[in-house]
Protein backbone atom coordinates (compact mmCIF):
# COMPACT_ATOMS: atom_id res chain seq x y z
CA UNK A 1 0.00 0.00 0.00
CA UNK A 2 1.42 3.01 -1.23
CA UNK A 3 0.91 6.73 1.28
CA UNK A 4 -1.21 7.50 -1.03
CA UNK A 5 -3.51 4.44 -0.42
CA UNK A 6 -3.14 4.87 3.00
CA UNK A 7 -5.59 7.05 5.03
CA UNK A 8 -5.28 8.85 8.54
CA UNK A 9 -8.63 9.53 9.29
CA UNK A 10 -10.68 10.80 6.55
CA UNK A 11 -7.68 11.97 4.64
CA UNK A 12 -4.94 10.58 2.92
CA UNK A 13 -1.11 10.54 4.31
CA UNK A 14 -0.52 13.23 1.87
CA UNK A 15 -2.89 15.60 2.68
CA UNK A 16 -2.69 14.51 6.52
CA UNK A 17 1.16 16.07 6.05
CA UNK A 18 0.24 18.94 3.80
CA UNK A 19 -1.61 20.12 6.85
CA UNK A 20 1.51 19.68 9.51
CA UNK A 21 3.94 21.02 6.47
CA UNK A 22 1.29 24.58 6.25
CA UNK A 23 1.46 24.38 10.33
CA UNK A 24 5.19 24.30 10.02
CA UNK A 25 5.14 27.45 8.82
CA UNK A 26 3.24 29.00 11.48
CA UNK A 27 5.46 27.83 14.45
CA UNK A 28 6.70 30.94 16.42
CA UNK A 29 9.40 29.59 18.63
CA UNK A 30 8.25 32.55 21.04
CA UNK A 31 4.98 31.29 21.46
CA UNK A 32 4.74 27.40 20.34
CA UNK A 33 4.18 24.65 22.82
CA UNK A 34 6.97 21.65 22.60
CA UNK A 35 7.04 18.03 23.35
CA UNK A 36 8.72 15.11 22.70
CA UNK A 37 7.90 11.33 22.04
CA UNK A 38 9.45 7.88 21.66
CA UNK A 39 8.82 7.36 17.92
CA UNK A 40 10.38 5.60 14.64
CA UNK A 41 13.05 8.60 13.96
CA UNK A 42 12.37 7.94 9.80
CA UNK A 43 8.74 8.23 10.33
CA UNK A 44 7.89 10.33 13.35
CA UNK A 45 4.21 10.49 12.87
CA UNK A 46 3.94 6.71 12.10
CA UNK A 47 2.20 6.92 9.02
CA UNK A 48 4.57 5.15 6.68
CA UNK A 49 3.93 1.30 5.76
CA UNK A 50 5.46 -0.83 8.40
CA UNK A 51 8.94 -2.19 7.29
CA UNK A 52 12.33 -2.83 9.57
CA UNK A 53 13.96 0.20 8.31
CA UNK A 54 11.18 2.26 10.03
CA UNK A 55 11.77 0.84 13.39
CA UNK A 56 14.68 2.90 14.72
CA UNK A 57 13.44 4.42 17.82
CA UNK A 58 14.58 7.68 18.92
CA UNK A 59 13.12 10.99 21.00
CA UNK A 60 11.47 12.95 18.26
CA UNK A 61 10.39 16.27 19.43
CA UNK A 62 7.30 17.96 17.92
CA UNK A 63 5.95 21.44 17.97
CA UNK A 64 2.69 23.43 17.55
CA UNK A 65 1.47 26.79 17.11
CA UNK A 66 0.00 28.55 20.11
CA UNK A 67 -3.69 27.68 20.19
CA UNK A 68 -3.39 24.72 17.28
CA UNK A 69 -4.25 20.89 17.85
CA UNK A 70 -1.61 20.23 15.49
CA UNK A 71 1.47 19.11 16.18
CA UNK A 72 4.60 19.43 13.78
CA UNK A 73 7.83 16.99 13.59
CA UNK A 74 10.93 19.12 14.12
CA UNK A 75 12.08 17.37 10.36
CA UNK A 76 9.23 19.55 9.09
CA UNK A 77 10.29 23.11 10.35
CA UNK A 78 12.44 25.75 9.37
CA UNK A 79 15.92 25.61 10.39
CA UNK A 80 15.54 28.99 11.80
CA UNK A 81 12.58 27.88 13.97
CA UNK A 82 14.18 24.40 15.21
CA UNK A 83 17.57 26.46 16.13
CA UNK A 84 15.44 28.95 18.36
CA UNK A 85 13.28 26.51 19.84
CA UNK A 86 16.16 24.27 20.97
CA UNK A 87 18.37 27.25 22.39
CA UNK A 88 14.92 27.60 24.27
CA UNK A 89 14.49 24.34 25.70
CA UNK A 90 18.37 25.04 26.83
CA UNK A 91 17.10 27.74 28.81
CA UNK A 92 14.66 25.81 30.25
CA UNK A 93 16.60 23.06 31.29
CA UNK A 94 18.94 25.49 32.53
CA UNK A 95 16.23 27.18 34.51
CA UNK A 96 13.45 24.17 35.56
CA UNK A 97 9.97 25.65 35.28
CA UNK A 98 7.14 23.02 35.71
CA UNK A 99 5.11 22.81 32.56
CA UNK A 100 1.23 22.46 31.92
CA UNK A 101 -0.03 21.85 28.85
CA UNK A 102 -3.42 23.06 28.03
CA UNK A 103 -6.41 20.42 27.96
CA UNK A 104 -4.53 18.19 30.45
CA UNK A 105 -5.80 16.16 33.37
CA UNK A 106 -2.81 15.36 34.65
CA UNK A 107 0.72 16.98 35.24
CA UNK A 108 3.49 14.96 34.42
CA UNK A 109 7.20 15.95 36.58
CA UNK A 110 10.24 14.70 35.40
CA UNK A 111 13.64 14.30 36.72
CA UNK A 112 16.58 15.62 34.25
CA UNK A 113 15.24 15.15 31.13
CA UNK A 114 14.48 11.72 32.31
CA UNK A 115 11.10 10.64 31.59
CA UNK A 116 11.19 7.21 33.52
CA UNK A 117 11.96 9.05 36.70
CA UNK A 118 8.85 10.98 37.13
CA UNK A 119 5.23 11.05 38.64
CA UNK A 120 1.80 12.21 37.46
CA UNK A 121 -0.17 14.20 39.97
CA UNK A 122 -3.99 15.27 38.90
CA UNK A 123 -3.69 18.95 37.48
CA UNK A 124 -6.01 19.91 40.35
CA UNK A 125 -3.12 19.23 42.62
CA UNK A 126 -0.74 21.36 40.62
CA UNK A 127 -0.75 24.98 42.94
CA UNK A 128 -0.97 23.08 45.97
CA UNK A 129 2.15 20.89 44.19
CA UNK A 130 4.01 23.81 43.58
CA UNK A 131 4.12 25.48 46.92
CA UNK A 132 4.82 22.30 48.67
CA UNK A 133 7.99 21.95 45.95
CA UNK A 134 8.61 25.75 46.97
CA UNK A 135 8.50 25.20 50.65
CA UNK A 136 10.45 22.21 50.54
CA UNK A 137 13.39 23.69 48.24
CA UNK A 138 13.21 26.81 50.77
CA UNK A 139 13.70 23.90 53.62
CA UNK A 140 16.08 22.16 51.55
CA UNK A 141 18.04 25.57 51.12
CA UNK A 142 18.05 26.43 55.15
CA UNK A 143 19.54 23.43 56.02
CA UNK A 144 21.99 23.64 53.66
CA UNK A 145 23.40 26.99 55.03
């Protein structure tokens, strides 16, 4: 079966990546929302036929556009755009911030970029989280001195 045989949805493949190619374009690193995902690193929306040269595994990292549903392989943007979103995420990882993303139930927290050493805690939780993480670091930091 060829991609263009192939549907996702009601679409085809093609016009399933003509839409993430047009969102590609739209990406502000400013403003976009990034995650990442175990995934087959030739084909990191998994909509290619299944043979063994697509089953490489790797972290693929995807972004979207602020206020968009659709989310956009890093392969698919700009140079420009990857380049400022990564020097971003360097910042971040320099400077831990807990993320939420929008729509969620749960929050996810991970240890240094290490996604098996986490815990998901109902996004209800999260302020109450937060200031017991705050309290604790202050704690943390007192004893310390």
């Amino acid at each position: 079966m060829t991609n263009e045989q192939k549907m996702v949805g009601n679409m085809t493949v093609e016009q399933w990546l003509a839409i993430r190619k047009a969102a590609a374009l739209q990406v502000d690193p400013e403003t976009a929302e990034v995650m990442w995902q175990w995934a087959s690193t030739l084909d990191p929306y998994g909509v290619c036929p299944e043979s063994d040269e697509y089953k490489q595994i790797g972290r693929e990292y995807f972004a979207r556009p602020a206020g968009s549903d659709v989310w956009v392989s890093f392969d698919d943007l700009p140079e420009a755009t990857v380049a400022a979103l990564q020097k971003k995420m360097e910042q971040r990882r320099a400077f831990p911030q807990p993320t939420v993303y929008r729509r969620s139930k749960t929050l996810l927290i991970t240890g240094k970029d290490d996604f098996f050493d986490s815990v998901c805690v109902p996004i209800e939780q999260e302020p109450k989280l937060i200031d017991s993480l705050r309290a604790a670091l202050r704690e943390h930091e007192a004893d310390a001195s």
